[in-house]
Protein backbone atom coordinates (compact mmCIF):
# COMPACT_ATOMS: atom_id res chain seq x y z
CA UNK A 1 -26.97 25.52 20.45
CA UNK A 2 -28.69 27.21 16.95
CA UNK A 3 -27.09 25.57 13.67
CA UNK A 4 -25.60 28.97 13.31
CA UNK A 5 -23.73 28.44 15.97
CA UNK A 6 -22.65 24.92 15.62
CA UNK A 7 -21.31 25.93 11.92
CA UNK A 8 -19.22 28.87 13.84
CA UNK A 9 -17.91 26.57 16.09
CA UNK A 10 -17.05 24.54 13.23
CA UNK A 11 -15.17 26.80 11.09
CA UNK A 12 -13.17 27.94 14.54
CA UNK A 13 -12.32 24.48 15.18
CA UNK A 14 -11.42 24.33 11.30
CA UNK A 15 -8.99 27.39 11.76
CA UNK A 16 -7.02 25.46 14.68
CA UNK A 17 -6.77 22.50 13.09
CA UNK A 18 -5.23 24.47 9.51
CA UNK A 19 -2.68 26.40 12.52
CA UNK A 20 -1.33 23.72 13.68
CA UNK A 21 -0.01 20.89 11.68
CA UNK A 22 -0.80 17.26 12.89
CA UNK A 23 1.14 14.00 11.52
CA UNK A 24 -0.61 12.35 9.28
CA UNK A 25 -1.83 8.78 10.04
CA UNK A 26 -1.68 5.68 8.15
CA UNK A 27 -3.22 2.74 9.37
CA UNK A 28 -4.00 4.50 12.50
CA UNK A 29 -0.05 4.87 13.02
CA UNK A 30 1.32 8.47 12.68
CA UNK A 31 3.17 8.51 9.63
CA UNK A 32 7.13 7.99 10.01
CA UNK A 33 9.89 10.52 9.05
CA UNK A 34 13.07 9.05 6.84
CA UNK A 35 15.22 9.67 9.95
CA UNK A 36 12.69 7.93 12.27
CA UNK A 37 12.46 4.62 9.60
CA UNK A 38 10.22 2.63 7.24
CA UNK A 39 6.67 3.97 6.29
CA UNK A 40 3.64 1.79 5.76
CA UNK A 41 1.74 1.23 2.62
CA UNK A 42 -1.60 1.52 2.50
CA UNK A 43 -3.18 -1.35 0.31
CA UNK A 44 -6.63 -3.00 -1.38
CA UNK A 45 -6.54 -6.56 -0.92
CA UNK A 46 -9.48 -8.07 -2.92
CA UNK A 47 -10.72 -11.04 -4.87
CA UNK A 48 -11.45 -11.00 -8.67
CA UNK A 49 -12.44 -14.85 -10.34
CA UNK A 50 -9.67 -16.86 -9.37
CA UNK A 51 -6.83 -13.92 -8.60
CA UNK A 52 -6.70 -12.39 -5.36
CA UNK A 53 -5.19 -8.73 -6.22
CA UNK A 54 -3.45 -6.25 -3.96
CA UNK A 55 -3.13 -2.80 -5.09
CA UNK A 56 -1.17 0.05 -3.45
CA UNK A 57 -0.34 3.46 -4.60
CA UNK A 58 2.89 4.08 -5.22
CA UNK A 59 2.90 7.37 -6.93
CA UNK A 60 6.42 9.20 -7.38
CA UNK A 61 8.44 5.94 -6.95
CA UNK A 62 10.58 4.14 -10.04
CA UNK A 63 10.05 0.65 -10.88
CA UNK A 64 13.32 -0.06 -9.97
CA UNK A 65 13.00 1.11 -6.78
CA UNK A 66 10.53 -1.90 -6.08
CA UNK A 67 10.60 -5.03 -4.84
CA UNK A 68 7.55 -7.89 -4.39
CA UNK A 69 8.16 -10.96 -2.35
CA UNK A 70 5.28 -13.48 -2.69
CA UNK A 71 4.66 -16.77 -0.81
CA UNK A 72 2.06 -19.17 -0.63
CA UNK A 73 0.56 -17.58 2.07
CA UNK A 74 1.91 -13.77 2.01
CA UNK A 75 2.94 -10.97 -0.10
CA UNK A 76 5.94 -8.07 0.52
CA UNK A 77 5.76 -4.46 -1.00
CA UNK A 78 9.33 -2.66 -0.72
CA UNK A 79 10.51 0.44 -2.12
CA UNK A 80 11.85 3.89 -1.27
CA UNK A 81 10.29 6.93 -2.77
CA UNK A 82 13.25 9.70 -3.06
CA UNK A 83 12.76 13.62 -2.99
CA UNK A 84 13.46 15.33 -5.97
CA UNK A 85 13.89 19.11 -4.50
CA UNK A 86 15.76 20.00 -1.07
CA UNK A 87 12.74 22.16 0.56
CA UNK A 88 13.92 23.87 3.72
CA UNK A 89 11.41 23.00 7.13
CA UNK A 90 10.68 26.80 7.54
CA UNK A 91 9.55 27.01 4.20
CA UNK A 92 6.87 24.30 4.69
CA UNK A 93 3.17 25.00 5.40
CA UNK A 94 1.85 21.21 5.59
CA UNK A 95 4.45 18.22 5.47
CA UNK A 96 2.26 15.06 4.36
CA UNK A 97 4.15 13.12 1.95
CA UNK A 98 6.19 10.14 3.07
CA UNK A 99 9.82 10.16 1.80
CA UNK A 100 12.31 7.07 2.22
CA UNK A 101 11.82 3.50 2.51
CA UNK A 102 8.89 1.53 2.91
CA UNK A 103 7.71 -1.79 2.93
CA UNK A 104 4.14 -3.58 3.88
CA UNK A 105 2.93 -7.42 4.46
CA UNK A 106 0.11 -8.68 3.63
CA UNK A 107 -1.36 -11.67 4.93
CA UNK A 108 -3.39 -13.69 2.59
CA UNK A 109 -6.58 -15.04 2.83
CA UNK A 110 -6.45 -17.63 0.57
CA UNK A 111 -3.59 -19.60 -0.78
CA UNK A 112 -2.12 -18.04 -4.42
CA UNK A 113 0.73 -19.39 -6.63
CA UNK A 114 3.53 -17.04 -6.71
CA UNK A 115 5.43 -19.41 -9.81
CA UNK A 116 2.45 -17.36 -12.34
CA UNK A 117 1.59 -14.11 -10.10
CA UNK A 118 2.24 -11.01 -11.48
CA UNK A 119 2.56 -7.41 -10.97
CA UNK A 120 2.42 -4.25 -12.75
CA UNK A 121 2.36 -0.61 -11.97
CA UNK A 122 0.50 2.24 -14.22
CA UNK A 123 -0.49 5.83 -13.20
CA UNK A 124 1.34 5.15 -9.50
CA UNK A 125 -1.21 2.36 -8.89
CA UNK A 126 0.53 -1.15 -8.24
CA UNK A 127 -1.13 -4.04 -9.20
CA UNK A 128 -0.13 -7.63 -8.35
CA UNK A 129 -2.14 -10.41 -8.83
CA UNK A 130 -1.79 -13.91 -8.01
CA UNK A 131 -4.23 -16.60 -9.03
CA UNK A 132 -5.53 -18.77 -6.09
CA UNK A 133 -4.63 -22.31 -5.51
CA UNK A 134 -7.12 -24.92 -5.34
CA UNK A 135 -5.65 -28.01 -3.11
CA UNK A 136 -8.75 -29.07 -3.08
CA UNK A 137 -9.74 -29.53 -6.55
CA UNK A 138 -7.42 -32.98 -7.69
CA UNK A 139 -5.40 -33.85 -10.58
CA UNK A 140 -6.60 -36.34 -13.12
CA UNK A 141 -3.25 -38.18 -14.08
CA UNK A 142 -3.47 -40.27 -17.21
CA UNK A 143 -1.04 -43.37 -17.01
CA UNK A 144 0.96 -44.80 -19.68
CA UNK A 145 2.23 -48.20 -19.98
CA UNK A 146 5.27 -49.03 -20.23
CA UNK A 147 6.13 -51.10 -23.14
């Protein structure tokens, strides 16, 4: 087949694929309606000095409308992003936004303190970070007597 061809072909294939909408995945899961349950966040885990940072976007939800659960070994992203404007199905050409509850785990892969962790959330980006612990590295203790 000429590459004139192969770019026909191409655009055909293009024109099915814009005629018939196909969920959209996350995670290689199909995204999940609100009626059908939670959706999945998709996240950065990554390491920066002694923080290991997990960002997510978040865009269109409130801050009160999430909720971060740390442990040693594990953080917890909850929230529910809520639709503004009642659009009719008919009136839809692609449906790709998830709206409703959410949550997503995350596995750590190296211990973190979640006493001095943190998180923040700025232009629909969330940001937590949570500064590693060493058990490793000891404590000097210096003792006093008793007098």
């Amino acid at each position: 087949m000429d590459e004139e061809n192969e770019k026909k072909d191409m655009f055909v294939e293009l024109a099915k694929v814009k005629g018939a909408p196909t969920p959209l995945k996350i995670n290689d899961e199909a995204a999940i309606s609100p009626d059908e349950g939670e959706g999945t966040l998709t996240v950065d885990v990554y390491e920066d000095g002694d923080d290991i940072v997990v960002q997510s976007t978040v865009a269109g939800v409130e801050d009160d409308k999430l909720e971060v659960n740390i442990t040693t070994e594990s953080v917890t992203i909850r929230g529910e992003r809520e639709r503004k404007d009642e659009v009719s199905d008919k009136d839809y050409y692609y449906q790709e936004l998830f709206w409703g509850t959410f949550s997503r785990s995350v596995i750590l892969p190296h211990e973190v303190d979640p006493e001095h962790s943190s998180a923040s959330l700025k232009n629909g980006i969330l940001t937590i970070r949570m500064p590693k612990l060493d058990r490793a590295k000891g404590k000097k203790l210096k003792v006093k007597a008793d007098n």
